[in-house]
Protein backbone atom coordinates (compact mmCIF):
# COMPACT_ATOMS: atom_id res chain seq x y z
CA UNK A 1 17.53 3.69 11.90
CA UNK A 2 14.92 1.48 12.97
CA UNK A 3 13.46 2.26 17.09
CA UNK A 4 13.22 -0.08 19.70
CA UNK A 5 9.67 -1.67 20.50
CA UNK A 6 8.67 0.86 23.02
CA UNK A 7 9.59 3.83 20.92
CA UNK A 8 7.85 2.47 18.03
CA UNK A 9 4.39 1.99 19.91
CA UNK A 10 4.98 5.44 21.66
CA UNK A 11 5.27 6.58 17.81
CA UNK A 12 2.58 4.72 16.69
CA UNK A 13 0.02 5.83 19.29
CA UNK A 14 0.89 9.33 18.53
CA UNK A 15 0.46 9.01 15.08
CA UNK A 16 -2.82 7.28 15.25
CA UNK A 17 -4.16 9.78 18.00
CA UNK A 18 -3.88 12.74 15.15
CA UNK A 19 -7.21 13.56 13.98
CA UNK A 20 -8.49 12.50 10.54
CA UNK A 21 -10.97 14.55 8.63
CA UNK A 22 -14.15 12.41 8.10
CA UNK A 23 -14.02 9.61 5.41
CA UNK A 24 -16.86 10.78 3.29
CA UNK A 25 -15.31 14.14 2.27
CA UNK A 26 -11.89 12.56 1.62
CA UNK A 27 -11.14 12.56 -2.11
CA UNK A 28 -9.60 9.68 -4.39
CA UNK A 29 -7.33 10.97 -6.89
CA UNK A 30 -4.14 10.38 -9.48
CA UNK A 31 -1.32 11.26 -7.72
CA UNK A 32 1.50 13.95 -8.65
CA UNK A 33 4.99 14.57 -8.05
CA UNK A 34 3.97 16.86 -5.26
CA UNK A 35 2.08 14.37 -3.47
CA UNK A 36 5.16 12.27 -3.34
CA UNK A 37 6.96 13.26 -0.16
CA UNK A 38 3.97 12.59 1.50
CA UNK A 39 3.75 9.60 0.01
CA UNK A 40 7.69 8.82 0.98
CA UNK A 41 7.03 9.69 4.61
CA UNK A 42 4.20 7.23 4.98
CA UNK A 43 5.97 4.43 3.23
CA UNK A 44 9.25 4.80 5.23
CA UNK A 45 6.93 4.54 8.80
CA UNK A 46 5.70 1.11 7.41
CA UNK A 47 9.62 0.30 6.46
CA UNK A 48 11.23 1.38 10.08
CA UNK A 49 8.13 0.13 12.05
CA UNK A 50 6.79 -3.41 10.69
CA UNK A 51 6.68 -6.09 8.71
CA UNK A 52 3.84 -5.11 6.39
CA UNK A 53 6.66 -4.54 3.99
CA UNK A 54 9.65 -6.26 3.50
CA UNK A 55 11.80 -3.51 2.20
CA UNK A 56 14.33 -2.63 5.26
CA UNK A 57 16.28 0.79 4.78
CA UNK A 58 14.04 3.87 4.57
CA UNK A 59 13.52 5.18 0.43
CA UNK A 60 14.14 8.22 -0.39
CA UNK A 61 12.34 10.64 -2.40
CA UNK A 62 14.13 10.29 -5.49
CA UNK A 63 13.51 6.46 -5.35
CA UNK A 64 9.78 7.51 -5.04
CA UNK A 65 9.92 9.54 -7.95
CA UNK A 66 11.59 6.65 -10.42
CA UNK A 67 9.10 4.71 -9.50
CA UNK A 68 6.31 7.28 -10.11
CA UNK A 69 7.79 7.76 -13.63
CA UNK A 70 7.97 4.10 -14.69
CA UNK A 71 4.29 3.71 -13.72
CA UNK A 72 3.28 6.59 -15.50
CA UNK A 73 5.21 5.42 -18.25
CA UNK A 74 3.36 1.82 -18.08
CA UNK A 75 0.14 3.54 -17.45
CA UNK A 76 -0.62 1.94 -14.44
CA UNK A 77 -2.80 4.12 -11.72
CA UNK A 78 -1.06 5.40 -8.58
CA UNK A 79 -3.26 7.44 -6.92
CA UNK A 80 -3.90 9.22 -3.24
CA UNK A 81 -6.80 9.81 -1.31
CA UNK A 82 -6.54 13.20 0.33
CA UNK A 83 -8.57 15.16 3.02
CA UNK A 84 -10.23 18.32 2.65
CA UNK A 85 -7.36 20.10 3.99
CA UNK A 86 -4.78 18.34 1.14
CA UNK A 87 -3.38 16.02 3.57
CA UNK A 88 -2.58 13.01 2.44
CA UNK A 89 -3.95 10.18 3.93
CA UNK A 90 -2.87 6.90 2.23
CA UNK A 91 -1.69 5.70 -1.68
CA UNK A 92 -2.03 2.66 -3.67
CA UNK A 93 -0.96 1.88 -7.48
CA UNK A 94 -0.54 -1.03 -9.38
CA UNK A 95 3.42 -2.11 -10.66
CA UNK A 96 3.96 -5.10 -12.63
CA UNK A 97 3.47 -8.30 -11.28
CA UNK A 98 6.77 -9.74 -13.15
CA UNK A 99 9.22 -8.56 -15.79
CA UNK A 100 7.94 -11.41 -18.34
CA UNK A 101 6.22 -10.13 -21.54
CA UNK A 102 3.51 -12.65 -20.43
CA UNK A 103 2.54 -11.42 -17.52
CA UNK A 104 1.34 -8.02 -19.24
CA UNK A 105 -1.75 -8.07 -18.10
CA UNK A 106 -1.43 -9.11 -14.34
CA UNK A 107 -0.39 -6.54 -11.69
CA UNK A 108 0.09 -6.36 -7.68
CA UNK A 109 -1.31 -3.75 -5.56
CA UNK A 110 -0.16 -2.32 -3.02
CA UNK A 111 -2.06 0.04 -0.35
CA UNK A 112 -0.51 2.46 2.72
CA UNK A 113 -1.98 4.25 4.77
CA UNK A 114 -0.79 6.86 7.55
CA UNK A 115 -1.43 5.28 10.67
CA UNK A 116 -4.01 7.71 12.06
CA UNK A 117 -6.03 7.01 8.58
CA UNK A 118 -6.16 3.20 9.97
CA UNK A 119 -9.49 1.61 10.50
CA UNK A 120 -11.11 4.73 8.71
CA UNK A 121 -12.47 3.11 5.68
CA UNK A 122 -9.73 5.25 3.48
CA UNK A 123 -8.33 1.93 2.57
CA UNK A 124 -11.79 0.54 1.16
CA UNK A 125 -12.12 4.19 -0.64
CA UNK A 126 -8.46 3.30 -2.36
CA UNK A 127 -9.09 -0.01 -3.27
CA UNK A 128 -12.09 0.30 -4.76
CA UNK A 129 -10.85 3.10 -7.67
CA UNK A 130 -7.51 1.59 -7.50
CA UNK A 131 -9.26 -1.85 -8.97
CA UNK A 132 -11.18 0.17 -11.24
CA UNK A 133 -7.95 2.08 -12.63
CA UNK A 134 -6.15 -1.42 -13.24
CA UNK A 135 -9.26 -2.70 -15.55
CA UNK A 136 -9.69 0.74 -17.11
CA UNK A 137 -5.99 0.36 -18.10
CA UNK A 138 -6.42 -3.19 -19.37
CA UNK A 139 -5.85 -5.36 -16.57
CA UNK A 140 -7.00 -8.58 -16.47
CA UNK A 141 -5.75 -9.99 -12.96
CA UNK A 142 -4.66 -8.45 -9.73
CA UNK A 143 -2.01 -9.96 -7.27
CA UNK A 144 -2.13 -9.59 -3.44
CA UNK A 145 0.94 -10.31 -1.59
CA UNK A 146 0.28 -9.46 1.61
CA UNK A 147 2.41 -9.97 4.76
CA UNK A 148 1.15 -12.32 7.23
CA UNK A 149 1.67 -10.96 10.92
CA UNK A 150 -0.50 -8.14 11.46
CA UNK A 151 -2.52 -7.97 8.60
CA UNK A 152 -6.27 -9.54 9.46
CA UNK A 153 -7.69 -6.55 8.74
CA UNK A 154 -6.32 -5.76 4.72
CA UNK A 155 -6.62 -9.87 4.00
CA UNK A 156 -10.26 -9.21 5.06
CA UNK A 157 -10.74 -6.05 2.89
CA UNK A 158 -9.27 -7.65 0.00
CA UNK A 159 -11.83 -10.79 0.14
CA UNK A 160 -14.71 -8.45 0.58
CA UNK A 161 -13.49 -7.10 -3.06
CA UNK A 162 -13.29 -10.46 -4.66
CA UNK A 163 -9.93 -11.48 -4.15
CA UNK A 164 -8.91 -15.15 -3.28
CA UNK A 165 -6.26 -16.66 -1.17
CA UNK A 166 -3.89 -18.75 -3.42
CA UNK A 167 -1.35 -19.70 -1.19
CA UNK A 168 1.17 -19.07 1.45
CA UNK A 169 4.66 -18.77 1.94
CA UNK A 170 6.21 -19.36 5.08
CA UNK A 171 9.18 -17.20 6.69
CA UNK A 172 10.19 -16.18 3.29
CA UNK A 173 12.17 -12.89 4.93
CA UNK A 174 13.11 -11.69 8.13
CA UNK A 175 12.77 -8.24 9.26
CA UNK A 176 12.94 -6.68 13.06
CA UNK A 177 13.65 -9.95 14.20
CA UNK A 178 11.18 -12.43 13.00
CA UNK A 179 10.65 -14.48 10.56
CA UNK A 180 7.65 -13.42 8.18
CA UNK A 181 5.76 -15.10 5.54
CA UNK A 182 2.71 -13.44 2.70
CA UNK A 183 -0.17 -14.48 2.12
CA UNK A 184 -1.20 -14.36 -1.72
CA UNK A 185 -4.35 -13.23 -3.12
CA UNK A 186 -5.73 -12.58 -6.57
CA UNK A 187 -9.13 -11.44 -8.16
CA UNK A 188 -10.10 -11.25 -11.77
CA UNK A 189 -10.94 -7.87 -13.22
């Protein structure tokens, strides 16, 4: 059930007004099936709340949990980065940029945070081993497809990694009643 505009800002504002533990003693590590309903939670605030993703019904855990398996099973990092106090603060991993046998060695990240881990550098910390994961694992290139209302702030992070914009599509889906298109980026590993 998604909330109105007003309840969504009163949510947001509470959520980013929750304390954080300081950046520099947050830890970057593989993520388990334990970590996962954490990981649910802060997904399905990005799904009822904005546009960042397109997906539009809230997942549920089990969903979470096929997808943790298939990634595992591909080898491909999916990892958290967790406070002091084991809360987790934001995920990222690497899934397969297309089906095609071709495409093998290209993958798309993708990076959440909770919203009072915003602005905290947590993303940066992700990135950064997330991108060192893919080319441990083999990877050769890494897609970006990244929303484009909202987002300034992970297009910038992105370039300051390497990637490059490669294009744009415009109002390929429509979610809480606009029109949204993604910006794509890509880096070389």
């Amino acid at each position: 059930m998604a909330l109105d505009s007003e309840s969504r800002w009163r949510l947001v504002r509470k959520l980013k007004a929750q304390p954080v533990e300081p950046e520099t003693e947050n830890i970057v590590r593989e993520a388990t099936v334990a970590d996962l309903a954490e990981v649910t939670e802060i997904y399905n605030y990005y799904i009822l709340n904005s546009v960042i993703t397109f997906d539009v019904e809230a997942m549920k855990l089990d969903e979470w949990k096929s997808k943790f398996e298939y990634l595992q099973g591909l080898k491909l990092p999916f990892i958290v980065a967790q406070s002091p106090s084991g809360q987790i603060l934001g995920f990222a991993y690497l899934a397969p940029w297309r089906q095609k046998a071709a495409y093998r060695r290209t993958a798309e990240n993708s990076i959440y945070l909770k919203p009072s881990a915003r602005g905290k550098h947590i993303g940066t910390q992700l990135l950064k081993d997330l991108l060192a994961r893919g080319k441990k694992a083999g990877l050769r290139e890494v897609v970006a497809v990244i929303s484009d209302r909202g987002t300034e702030a992970s297009i910038a992070m992105h370039k300051k990694f390497g990637f490059e914009e490669h294009g744009r599509l415009a109002k390929v889906g429509f979610k809480l009643g606009k029109w949204v298109g993604v910006v794509m980026l890509q880096k070389s590993l």
